[in-house]
N, C-alpha and C. Protein backbone atom coordinates (compact mmCIF):
# COMPACT_ATOMS: atom_id res chain seq x y z
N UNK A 1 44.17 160.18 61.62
CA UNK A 1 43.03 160.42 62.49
C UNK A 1 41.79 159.69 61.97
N UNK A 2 41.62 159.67 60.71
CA UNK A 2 40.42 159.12 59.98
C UNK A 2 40.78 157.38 60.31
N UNK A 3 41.72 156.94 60.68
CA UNK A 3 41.55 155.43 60.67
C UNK A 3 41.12 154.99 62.35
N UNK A 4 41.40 156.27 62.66
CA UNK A 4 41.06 155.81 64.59
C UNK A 4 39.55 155.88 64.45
N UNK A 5 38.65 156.90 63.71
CA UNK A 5 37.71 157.25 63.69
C UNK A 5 37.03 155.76 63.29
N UNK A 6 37.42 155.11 62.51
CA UNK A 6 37.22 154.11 61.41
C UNK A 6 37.18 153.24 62.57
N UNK A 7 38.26 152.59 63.17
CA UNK A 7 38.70 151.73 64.38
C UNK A 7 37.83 151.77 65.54
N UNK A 8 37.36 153.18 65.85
CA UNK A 8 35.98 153.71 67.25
C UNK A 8 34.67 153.03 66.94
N UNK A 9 34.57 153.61 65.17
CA UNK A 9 33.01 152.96 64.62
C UNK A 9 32.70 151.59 64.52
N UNK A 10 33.76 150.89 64.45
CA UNK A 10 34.16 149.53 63.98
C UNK A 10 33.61 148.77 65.20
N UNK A 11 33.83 149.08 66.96
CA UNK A 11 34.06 148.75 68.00
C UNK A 11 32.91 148.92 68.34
N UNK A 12 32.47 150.35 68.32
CA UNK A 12 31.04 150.81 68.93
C UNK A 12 29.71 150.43 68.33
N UNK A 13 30.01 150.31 66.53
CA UNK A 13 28.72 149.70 66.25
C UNK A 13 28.50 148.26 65.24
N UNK A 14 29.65 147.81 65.60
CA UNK A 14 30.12 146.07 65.24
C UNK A 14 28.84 145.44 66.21
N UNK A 15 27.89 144.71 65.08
CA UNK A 15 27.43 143.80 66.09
C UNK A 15 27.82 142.81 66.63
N UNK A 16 27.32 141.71 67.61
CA UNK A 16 27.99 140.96 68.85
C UNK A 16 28.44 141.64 69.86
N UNK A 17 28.78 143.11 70.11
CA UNK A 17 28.72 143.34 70.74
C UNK A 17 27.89 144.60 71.72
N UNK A 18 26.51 144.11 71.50
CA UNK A 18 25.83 144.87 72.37
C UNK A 18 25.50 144.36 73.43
N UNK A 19 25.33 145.59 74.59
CA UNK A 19 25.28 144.92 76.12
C UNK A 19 26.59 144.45 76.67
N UNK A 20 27.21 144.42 75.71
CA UNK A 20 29.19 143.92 76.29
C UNK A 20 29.90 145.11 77.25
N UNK A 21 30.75 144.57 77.93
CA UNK A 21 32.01 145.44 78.79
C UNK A 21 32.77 144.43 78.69
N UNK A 22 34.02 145.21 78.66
CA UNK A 22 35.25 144.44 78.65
C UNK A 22 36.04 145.43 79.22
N UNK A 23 36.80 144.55 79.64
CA UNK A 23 37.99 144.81 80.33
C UNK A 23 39.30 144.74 79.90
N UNK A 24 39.94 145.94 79.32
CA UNK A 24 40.83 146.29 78.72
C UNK A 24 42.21 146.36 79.02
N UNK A 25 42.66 145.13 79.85
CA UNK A 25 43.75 145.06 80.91
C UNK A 25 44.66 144.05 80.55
N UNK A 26 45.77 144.28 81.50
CA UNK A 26 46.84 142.98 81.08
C UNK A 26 47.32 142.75 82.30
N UNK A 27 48.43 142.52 82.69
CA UNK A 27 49.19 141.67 83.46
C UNK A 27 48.99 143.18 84.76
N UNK A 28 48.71 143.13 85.87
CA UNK A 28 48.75 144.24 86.98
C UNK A 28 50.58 144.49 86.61
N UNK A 29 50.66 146.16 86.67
CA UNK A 29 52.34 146.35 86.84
C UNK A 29 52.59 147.78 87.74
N UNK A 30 53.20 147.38 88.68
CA UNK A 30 53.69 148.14 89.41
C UNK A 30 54.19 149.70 89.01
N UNK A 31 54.57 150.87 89.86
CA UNK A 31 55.29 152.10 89.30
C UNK A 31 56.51 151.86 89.61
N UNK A 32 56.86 150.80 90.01
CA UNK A 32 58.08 150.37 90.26
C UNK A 32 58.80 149.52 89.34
N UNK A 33 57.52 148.73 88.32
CA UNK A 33 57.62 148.07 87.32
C UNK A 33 58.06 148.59 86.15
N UNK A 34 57.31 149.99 85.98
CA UNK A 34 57.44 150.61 84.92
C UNK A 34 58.21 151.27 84.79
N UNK A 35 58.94 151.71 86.00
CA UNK A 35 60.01 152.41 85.83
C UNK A 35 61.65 151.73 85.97
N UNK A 36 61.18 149.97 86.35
CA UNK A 36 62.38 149.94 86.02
C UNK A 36 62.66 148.80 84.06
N UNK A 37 61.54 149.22 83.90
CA UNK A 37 61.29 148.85 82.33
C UNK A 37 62.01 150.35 81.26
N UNK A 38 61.59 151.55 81.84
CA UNK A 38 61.79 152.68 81.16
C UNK A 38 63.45 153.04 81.56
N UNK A 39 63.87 152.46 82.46
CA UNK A 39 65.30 152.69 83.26
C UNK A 39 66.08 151.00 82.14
N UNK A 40 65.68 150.47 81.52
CA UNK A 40 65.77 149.33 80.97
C UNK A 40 66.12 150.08 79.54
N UNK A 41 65.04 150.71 78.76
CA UNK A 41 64.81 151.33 77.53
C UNK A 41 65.96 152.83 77.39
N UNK A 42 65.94 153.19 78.22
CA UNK A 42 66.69 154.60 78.47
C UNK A 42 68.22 153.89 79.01
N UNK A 43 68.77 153.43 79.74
CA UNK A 43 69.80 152.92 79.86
C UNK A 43 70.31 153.31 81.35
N UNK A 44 69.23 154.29 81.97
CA UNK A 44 69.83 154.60 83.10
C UNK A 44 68.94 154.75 83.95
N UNK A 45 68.77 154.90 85.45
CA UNK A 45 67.89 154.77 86.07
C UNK A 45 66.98 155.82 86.37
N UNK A 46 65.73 155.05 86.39
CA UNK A 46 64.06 156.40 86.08
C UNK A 46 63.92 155.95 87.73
N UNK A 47 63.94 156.76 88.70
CA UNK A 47 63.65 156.93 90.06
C UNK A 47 62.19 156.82 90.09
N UNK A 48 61.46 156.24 91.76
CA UNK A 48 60.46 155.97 91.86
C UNK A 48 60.42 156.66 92.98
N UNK A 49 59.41 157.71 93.61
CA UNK A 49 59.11 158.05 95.04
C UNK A 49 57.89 157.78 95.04
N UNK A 50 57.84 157.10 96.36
CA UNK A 50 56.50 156.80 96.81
C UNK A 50 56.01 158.05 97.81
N UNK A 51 54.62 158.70 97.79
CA UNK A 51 54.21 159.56 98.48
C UNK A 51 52.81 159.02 99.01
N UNK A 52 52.35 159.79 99.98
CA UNK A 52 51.60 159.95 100.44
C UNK A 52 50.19 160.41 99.86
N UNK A 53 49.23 160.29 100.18
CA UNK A 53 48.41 161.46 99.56
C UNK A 53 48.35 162.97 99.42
N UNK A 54 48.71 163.34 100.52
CA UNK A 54 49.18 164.76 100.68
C UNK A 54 50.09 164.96 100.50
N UNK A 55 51.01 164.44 99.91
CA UNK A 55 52.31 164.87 99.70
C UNK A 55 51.97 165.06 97.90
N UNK A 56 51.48 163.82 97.13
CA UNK A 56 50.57 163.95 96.03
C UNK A 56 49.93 164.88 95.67
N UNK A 57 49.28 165.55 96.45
CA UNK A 57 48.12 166.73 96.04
C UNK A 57 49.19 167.51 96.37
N UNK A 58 49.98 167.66 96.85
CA UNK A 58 51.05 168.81 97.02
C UNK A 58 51.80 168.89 95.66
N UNK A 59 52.67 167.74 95.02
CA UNK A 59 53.01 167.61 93.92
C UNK A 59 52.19 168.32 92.72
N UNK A 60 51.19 167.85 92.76
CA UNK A 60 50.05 168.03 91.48
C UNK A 60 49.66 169.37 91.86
N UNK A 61 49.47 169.92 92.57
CA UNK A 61 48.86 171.45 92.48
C UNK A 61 50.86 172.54 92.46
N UNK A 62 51.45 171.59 92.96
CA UNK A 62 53.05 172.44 92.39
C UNK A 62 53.17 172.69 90.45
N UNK A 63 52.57 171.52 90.25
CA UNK A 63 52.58 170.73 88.96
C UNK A 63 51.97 172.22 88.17
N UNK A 64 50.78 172.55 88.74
CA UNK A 64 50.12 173.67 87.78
C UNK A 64 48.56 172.75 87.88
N UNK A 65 48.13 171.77 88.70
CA UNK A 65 46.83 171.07 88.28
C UNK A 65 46.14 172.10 89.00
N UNK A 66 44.72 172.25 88.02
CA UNK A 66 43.85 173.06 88.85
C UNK A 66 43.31 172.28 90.24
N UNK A 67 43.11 173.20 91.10
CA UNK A 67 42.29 172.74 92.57
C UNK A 67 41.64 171.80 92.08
N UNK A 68 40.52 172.02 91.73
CA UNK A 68 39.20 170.92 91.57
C UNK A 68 39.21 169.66 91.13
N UNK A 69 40.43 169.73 90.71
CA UNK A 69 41.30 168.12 89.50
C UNK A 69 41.80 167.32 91.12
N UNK A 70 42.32 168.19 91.77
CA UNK A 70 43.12 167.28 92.42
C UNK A 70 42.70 166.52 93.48
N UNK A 71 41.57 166.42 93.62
CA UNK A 71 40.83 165.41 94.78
C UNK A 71 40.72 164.09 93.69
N UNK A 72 39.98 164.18 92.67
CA UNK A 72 39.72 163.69 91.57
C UNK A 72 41.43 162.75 91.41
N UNK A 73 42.14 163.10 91.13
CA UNK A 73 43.77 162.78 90.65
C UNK A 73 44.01 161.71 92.07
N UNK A 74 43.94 162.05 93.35
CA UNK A 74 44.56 161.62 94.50
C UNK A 74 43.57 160.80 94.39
N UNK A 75 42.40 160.48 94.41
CA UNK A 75 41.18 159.70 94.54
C UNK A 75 41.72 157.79 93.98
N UNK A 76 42.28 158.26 92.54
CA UNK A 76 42.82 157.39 91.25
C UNK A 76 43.52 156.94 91.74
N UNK A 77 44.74 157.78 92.03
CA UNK A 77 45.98 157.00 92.59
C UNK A 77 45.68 156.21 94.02
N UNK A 78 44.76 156.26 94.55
CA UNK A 78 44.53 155.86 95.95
C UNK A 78 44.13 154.03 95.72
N UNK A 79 42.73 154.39 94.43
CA UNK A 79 42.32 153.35 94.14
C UNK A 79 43.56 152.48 93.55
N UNK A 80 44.22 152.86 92.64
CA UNK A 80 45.29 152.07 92.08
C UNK A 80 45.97 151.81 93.39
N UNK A 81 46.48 151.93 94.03
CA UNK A 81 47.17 151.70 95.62
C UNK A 81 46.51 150.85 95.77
N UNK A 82 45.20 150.74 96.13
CA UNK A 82 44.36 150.13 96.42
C UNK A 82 44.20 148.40 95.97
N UNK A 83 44.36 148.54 94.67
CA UNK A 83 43.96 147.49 93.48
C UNK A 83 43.32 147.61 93.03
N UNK A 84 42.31 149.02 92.89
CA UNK A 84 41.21 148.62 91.86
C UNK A 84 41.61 148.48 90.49
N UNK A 85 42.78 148.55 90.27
CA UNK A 85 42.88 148.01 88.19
C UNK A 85 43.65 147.21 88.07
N UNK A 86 43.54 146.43 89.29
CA UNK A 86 44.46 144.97 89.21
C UNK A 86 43.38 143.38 88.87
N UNK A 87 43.39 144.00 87.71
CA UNK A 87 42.18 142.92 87.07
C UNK A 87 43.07 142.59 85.82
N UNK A 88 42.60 140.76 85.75
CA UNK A 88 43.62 140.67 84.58
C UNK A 88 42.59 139.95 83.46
N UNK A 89 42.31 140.10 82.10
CA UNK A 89 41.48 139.81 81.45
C UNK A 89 42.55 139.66 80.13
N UNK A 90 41.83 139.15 78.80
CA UNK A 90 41.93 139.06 77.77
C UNK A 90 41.10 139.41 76.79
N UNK A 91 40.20 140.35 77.34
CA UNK A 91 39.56 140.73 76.01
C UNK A 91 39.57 141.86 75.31
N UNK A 92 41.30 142.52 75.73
CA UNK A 92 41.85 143.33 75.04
C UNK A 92 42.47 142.44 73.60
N UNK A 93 42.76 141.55 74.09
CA UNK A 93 43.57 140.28 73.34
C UNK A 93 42.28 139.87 72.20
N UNK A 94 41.07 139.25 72.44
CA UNK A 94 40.45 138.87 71.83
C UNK A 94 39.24 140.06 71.06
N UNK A 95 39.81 141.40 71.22
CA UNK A 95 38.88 142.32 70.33
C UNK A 95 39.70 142.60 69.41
N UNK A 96 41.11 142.90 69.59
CA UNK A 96 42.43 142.74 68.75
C UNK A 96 42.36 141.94 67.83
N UNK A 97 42.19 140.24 68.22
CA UNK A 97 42.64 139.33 67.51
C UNK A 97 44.16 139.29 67.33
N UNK A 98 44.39 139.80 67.99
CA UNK A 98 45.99 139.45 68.27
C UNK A 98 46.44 139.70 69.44
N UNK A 99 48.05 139.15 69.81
CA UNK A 99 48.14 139.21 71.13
C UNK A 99 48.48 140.91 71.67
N UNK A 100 48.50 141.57 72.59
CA UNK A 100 48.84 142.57 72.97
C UNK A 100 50.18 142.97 73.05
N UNK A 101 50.41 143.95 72.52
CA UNK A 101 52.05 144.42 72.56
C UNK A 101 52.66 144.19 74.09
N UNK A 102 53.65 143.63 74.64
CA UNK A 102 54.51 144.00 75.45
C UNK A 102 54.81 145.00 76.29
N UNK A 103 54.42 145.18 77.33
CA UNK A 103 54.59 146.86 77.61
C UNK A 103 55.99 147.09 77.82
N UNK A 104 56.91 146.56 78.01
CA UNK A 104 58.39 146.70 77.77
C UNK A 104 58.34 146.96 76.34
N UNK A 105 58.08 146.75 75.06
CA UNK A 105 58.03 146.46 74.17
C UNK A 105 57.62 148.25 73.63
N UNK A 106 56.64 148.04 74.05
CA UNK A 106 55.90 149.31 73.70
C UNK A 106 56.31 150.78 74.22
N UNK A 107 56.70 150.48 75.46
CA UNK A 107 57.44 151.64 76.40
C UNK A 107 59.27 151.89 75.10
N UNK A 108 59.62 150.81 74.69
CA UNK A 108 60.66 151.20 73.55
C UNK A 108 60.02 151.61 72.32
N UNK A 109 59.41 152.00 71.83
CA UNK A 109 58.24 151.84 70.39
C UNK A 109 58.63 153.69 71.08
N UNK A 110 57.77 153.41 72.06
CA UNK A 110 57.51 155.28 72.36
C UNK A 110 58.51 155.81 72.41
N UNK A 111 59.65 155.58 73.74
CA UNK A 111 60.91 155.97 73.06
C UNK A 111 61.72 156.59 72.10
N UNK A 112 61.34 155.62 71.28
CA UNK A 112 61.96 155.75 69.70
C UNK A 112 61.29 156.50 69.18
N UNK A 113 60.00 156.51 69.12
CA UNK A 113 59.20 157.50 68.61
C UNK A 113 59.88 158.91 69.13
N UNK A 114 59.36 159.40 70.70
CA UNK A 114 60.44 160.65 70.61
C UNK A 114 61.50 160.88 70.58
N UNK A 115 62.39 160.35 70.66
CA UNK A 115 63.68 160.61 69.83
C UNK A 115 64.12 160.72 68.61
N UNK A 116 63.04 160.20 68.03
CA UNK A 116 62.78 160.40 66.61
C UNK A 116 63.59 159.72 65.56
């Protein structure tokens, strides 16, 4: 925990970058993408349903989400529908200084992690 803390301070009060935003993105990927990456990692197939909005807020309040979350929740997913986080940048890449993990790559990392 103390090295994330270390890693936050490093970011937030590193000079060069004041007045900066960046955009913390990679390649746009589908839920169709990701699941057939995790259906890749797992060996068998991770199903995708596409819903509606109301069918969504139906899900998520089945789920246990409180009321007030779920306009908020459907809002996100709408925008992502949408494209709003279909922005592709590198200056996840260049605050790193290295290239960005793979999200195939990484989706096995986690994996392994819980399975332990």
């Amino acid at each position: 925990m103390e090295k994330r803390r270390q890693i936050k301070r490093a970011w937030t009060t590193g000079s060069g970058h004041e007045n900066s935003i960046y955009e913390l993105s990679g390649p746009p990927i589908t839920y169709d993408d990701l699941a057939a990456m995790l259906s890749d990692v797992l060996g068998r197939a991770v199903p995708v349903e596409h819903v509606d909005d109301d069918r969504y807020a139906e899900i998520m309040a089945g789920a246990g989400v409180p009321e007030p979350i779920i306009p908020f929740l459907v809002a996100i997913q709408r925008a992502i529908r949408e494209g709003a986080l279909d922005v592709v940048s590198d200056d996840f890449e260049k605050l790193l200084g290295r290239p960005v993990t793979p999200v195939p790559q990484a989706i096995a990392a986690m994996v392994e992690r819980l399975r332990g």
